[in-house]
C-alpha atoms as a PDB file:
ATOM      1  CA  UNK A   1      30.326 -12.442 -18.727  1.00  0.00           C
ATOM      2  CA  UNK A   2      27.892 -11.797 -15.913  1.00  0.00           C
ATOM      3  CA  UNK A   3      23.970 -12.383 -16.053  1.00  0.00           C
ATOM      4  CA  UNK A   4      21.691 -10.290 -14.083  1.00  0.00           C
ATOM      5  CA  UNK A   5      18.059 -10.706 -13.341  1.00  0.00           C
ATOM      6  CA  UNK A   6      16.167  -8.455 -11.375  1.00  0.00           C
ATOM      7  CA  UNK A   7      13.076  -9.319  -9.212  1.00  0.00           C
ATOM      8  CA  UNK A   8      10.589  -8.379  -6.382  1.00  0.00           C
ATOM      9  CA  UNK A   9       8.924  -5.604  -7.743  1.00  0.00           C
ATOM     10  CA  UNK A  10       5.063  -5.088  -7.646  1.00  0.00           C
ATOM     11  CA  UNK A  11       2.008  -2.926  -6.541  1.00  0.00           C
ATOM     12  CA  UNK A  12       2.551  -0.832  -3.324  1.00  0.00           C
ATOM     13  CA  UNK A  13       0.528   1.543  -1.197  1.00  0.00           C
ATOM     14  CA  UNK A  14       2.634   5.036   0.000  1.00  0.00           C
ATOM     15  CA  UNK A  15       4.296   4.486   2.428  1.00  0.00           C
ATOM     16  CA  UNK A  16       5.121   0.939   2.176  1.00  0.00           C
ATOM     17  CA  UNK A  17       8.111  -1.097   1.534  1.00  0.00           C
ATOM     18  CA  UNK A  18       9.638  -3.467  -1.422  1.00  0.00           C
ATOM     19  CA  UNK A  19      12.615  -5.520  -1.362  1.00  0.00           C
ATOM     20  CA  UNK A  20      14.201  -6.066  -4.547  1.00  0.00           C
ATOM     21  CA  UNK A  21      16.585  -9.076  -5.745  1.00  0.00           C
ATOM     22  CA  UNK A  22      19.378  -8.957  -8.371  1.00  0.00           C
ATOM     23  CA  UNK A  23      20.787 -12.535  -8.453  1.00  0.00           C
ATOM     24  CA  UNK A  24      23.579 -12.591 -10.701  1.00  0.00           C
ATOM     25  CA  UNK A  25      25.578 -15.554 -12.257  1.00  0.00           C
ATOM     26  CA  UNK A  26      29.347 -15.128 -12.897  1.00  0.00           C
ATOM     27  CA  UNK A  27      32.363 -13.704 -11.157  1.00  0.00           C
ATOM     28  CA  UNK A  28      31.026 -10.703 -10.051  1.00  0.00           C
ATOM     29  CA  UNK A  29      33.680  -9.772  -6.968  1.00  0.00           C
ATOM     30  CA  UNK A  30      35.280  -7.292  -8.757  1.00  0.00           C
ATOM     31  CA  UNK A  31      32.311  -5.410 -10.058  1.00  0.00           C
ATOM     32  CA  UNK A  32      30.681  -2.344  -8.995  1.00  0.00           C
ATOM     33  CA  UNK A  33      26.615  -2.921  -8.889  1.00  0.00           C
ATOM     34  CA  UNK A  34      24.490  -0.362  -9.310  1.00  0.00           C
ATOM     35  CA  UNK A  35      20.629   0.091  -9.403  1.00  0.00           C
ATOM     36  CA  UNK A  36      19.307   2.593 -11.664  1.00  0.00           C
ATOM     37  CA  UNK A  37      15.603   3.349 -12.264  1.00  0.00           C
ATOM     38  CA  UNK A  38      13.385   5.006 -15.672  1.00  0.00           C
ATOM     39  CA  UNK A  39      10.014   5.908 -15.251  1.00  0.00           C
ATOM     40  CA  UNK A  40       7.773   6.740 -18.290  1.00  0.00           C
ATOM     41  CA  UNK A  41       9.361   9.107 -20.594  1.00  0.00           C
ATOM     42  CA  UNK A  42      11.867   9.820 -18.494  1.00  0.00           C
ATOM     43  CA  UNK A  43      16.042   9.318 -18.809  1.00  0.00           C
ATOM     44  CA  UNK A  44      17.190   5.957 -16.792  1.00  0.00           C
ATOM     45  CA  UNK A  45      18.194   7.634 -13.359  1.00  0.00           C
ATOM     46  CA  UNK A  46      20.509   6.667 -10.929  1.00  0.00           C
ATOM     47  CA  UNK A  47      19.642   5.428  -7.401  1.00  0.00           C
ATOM     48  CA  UNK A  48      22.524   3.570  -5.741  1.00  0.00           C
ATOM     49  CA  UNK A  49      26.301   1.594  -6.180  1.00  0.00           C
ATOM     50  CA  UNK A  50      27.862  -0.312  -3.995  1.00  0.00           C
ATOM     51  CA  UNK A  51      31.378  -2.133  -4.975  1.00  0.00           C
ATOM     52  CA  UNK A  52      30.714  -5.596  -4.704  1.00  0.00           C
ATOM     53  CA  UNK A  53      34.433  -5.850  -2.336  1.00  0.00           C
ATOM     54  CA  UNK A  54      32.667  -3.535   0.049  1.00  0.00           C
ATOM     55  CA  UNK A  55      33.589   0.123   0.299  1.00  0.00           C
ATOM     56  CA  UNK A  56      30.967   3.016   0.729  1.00  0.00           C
ATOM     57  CA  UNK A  57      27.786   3.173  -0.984  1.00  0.00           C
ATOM     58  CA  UNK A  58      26.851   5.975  -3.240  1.00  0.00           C
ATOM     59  CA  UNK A  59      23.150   7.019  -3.015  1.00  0.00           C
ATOM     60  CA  UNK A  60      20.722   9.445  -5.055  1.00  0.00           C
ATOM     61  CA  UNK A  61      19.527  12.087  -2.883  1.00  0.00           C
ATOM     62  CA  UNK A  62      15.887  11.565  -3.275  1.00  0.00           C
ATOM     63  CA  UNK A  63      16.262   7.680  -2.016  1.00  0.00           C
ATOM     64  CA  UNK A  64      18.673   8.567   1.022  1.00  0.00           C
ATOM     65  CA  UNK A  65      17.538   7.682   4.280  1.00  0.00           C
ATOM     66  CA  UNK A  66      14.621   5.587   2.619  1.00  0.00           C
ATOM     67  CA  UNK A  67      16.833   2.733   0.403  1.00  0.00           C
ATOM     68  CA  UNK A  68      19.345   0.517   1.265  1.00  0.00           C
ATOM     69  CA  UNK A  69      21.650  -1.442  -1.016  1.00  0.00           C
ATOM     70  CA  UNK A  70      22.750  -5.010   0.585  1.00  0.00           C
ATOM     71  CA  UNK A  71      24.555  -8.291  -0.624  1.00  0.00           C
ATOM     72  CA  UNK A  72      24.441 -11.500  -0.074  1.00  0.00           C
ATOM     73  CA  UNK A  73      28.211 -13.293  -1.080  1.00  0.00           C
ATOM     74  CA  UNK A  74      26.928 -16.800  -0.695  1.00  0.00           C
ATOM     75  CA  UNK A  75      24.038 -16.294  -2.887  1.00  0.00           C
ATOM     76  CA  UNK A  76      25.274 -13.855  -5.664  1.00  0.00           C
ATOM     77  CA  UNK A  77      22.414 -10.966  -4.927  1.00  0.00           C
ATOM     78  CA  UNK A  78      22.483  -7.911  -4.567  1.00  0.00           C
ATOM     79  CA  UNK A  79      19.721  -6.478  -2.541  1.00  0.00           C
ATOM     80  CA  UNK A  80      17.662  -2.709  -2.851  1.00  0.00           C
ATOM     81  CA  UNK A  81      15.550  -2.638   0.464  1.00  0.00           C
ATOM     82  CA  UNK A  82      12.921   0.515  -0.437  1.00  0.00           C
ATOM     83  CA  UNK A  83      10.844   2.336   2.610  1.00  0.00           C
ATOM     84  CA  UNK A  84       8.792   4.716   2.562  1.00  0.00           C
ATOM     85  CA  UNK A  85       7.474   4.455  -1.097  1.00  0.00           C
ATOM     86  CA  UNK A  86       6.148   7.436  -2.438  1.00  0.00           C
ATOM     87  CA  UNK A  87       4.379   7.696  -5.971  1.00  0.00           C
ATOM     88  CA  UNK A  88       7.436   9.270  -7.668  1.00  0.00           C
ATOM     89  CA  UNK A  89       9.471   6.086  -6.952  1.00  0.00           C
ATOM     90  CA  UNK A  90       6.798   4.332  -9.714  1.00  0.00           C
ATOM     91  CA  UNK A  91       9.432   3.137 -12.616  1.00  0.00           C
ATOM     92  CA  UNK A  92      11.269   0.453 -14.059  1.00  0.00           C
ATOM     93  CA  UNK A  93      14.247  -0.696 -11.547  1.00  0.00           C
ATOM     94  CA  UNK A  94      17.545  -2.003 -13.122  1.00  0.00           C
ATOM     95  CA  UNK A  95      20.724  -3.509 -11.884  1.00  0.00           C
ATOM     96  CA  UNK A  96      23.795  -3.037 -13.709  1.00  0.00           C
ATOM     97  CA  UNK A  97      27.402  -4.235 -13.074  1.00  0.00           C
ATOM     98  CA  UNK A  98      30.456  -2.452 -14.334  1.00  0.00           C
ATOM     99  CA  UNK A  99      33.987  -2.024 -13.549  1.00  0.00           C
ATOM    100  CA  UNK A 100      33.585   1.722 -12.831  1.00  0.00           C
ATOM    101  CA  UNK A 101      34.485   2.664  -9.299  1.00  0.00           C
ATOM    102  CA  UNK A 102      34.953   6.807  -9.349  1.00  0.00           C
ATOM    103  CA  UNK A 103      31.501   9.266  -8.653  1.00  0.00           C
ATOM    104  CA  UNK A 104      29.789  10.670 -10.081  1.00  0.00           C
ATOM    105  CA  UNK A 105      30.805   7.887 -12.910  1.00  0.00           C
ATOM    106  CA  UNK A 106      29.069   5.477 -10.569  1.00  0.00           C
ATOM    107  CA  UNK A 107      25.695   7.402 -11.748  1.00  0.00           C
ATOM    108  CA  UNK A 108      26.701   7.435 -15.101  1.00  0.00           C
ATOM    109  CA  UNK A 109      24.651   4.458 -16.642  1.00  0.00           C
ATOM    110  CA  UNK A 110      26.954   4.182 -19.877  1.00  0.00           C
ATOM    111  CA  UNK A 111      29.590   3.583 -17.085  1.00  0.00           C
ATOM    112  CA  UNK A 112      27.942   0.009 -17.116  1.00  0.00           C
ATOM    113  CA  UNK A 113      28.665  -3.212 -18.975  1.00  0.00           C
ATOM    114  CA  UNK A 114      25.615  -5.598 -17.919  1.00  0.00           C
ATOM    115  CA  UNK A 115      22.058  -4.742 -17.585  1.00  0.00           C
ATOM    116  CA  UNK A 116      19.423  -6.831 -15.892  1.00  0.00           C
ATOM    117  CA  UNK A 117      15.456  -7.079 -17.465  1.00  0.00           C
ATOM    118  CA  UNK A 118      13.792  -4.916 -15.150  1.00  0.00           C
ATOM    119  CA  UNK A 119      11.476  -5.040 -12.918  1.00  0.00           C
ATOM    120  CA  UNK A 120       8.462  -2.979 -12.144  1.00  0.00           C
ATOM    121  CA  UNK A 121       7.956  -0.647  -9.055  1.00  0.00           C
ATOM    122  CA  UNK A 122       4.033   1.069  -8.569  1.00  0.00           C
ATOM    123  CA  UNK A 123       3.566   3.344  -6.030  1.00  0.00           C
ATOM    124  CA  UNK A 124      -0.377   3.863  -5.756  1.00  0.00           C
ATOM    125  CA  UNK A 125      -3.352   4.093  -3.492  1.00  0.00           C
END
């Protein structure tokens, strides 16, 4: 069983940057985490997974260059470092931790067996 919960989201100018958290309790080595994202009446979408061993990380093309996915093994987080905000990036952000390793199931948020709260991203001047 693995518990995820998501924080550092907030109100952000274009442009600017957010750092989110995904602390997660349980044995979590073996798991690939994702972060997805679903903005008003829109399908969850995918943005980024990273196997928790290491290995290559898989990003959405309308975050690459701009987010980074990061860990931290002594504390349990995963990280989502977001630059260069623009108003489309506005949603709810979720990590998720499954055992699925392959792309595109990596994007595929079924593909997932725990779910984080949420946490909301603005993007607004």
């Amino acid at each position: 069983q693995v518990q995820l919960v998501e924080s550092g989201g907030g109100l952000v100018q274009p442009g600017g940057s957010l750092r989110l958290s995904c602390a997660a309790s349980g044995r979590t080595f073996s798991y690939t985490m994702g972060w997805f994202r679903q903005a008003p009446g829109k399908e969850r979408e995918f943005v980024v997974a990273d196997q928790w061993s290491g290995g290559s990380a898989y990003y959405a093309d309308s975050v690459k260059g701009r987010f980074t996915i990061s860990r931290d093994n002594a504390k349990n987080t995963v990280y989502l470092q977001m630059n260069n905000l623009k108003p489309e990036d506005t949603a709810i952000y979720y990590c998720a931790a499954g055992f699925v390793v392959d792309y595109p199931g990596v994007t595929i948020p079924s593909r997932y067996l725990y779910w984080g709260q949420g946490t909301q991203v603005t993007v607004s001047s």
